[in-house]
Protein backbone atom coordinates (compact mmCIF):
# COMPACT_ATOMS: atom_id res chain seq x y z
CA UNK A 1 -9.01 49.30 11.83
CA UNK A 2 -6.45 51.35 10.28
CA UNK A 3 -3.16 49.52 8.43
CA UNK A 4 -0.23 51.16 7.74
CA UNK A 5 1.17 50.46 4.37
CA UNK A 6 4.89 50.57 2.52
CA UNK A 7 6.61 49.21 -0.26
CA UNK A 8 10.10 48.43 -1.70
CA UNK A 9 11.38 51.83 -2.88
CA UNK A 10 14.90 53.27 -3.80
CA UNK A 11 15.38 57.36 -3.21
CA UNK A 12 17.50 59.81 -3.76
CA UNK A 13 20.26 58.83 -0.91
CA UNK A 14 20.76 55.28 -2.59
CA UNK A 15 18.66 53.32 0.23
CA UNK A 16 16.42 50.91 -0.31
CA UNK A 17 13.59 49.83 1.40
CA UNK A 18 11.92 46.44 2.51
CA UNK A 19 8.86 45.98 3.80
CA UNK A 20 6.61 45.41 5.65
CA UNK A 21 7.13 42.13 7.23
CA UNK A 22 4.10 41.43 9.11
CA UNK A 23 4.59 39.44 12.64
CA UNK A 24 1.05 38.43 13.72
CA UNK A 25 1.81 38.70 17.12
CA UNK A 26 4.90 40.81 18.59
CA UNK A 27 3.76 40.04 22.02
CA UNK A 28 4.81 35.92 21.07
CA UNK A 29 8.37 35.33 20.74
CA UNK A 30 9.32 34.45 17.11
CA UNK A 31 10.20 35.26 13.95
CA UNK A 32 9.58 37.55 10.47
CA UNK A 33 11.73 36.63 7.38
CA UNK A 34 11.99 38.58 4.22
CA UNK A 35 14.12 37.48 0.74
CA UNK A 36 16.97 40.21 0.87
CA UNK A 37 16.47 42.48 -2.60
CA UNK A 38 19.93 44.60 -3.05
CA UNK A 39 23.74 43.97 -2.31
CA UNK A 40 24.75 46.79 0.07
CA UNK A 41 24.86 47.79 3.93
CA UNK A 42 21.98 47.92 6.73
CA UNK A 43 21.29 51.35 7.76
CA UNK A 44 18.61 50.97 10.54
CA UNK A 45 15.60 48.76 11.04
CA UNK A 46 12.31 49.65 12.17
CA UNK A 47 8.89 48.40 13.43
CA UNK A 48 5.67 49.92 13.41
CA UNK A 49 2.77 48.81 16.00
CA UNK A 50 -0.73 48.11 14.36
CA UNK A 51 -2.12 47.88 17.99
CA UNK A 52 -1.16 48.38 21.65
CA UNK A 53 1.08 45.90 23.64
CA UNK A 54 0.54 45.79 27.80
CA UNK A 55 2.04 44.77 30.73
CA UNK A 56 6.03 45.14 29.63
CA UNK A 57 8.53 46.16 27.08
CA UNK A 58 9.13 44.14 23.90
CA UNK A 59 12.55 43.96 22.29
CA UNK A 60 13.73 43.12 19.11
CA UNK A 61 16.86 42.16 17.10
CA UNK A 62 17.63 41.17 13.50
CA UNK A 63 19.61 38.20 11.63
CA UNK A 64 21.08 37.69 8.26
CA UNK A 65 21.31 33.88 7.48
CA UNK A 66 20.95 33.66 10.78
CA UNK A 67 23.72 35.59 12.17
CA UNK A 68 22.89 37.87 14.70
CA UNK A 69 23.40 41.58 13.88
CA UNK A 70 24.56 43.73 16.86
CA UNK A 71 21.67 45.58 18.63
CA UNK A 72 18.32 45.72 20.46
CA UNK A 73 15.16 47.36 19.62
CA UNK A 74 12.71 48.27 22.90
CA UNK A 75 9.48 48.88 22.20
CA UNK A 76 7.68 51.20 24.87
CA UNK A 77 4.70 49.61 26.33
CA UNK A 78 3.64 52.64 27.99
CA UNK A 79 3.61 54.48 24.56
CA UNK A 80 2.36 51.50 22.43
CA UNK A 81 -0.65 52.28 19.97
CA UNK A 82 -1.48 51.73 16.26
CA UNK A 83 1.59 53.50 14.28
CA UNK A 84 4.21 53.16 17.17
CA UNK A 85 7.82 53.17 15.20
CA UNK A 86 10.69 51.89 17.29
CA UNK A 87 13.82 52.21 14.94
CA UNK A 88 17.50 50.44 15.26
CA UNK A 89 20.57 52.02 13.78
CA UNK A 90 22.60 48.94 12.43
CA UNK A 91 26.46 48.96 11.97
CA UNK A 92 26.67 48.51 8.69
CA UNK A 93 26.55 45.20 8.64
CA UNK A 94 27.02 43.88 4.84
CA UNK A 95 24.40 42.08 2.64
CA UNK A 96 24.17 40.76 -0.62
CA UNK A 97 20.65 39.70 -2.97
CA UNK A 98 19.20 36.89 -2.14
CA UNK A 99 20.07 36.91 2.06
CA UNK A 100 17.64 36.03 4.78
CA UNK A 101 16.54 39.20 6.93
CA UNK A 102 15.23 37.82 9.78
CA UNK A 103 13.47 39.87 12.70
CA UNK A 104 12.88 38.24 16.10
CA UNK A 105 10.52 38.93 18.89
CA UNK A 106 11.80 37.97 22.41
CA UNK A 107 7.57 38.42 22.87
CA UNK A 108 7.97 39.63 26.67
CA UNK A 109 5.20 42.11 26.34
CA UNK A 110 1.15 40.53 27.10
CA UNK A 111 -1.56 41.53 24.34
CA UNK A 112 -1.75 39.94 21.16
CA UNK A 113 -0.78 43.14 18.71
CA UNK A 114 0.61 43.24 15.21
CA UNK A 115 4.15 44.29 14.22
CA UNK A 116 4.99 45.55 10.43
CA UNK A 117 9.19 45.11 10.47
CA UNK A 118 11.44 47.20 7.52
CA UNK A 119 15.19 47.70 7.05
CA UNK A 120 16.86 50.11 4.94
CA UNK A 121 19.79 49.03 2.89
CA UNK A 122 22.20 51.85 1.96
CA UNK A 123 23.11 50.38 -1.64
């Protein structure tokens, strides 16, 4: 089927870009990490469905080096489908090269359905 696809990029606004982060199963509770690639502040996160989730809502929160950063994602079941985004605005929260991003799945939803996960770092 069809795969969404983005990479590290900087633009105009001074924000960079990581991802994707692929989580085989967003359904399972667990967790994504990516390397952390510029010193600045998180902006927002976001995921992106590559397939349908049933039964209930999913939610979703981010770490850096394992401390939590304040908010919740919910991702619709109702509205779930291949290219689904769900964003998070973040407060700011500083990070430097070389951090652990970390994305975790509480996994409350049923199907087995593949998450891509991306944060934007205002540099």
């Amino acid at each position: 089927g069809a795969r969404f696809f983005a990479v590290m990029s900087v633009n105009p606004s001074n924000e960079v870009l990581i991802g994707p982060v692929t989580m085989t199963d967003i359904s399972t509770p667990g967790s994504v990490f990516a390397a952390c690639t510029a010193s600045g502040r998180l902006v927002r996160a976001y995921s992106m469905l590559q397939g349908a989730i049933t039964v209930a809502d999913c939610t979703w929160t981010m770490e850096v080096n394992g401390i939590a950063v304040s908010g919740t994602a919910i991702v619709d079941n109702a509205a779930s489908g291949l290219g689904l985004v769900t964003s998070l605005d973040l407060p700011n929260f500083r990070v430097n090269e070389g951090d652990t991003l970390e994305w975790v799945s509480a996994g409350e939803s049923s199907t087995a359905a593949v998450a891509d996960f991306y944060v934007v770092i205002r540099v």
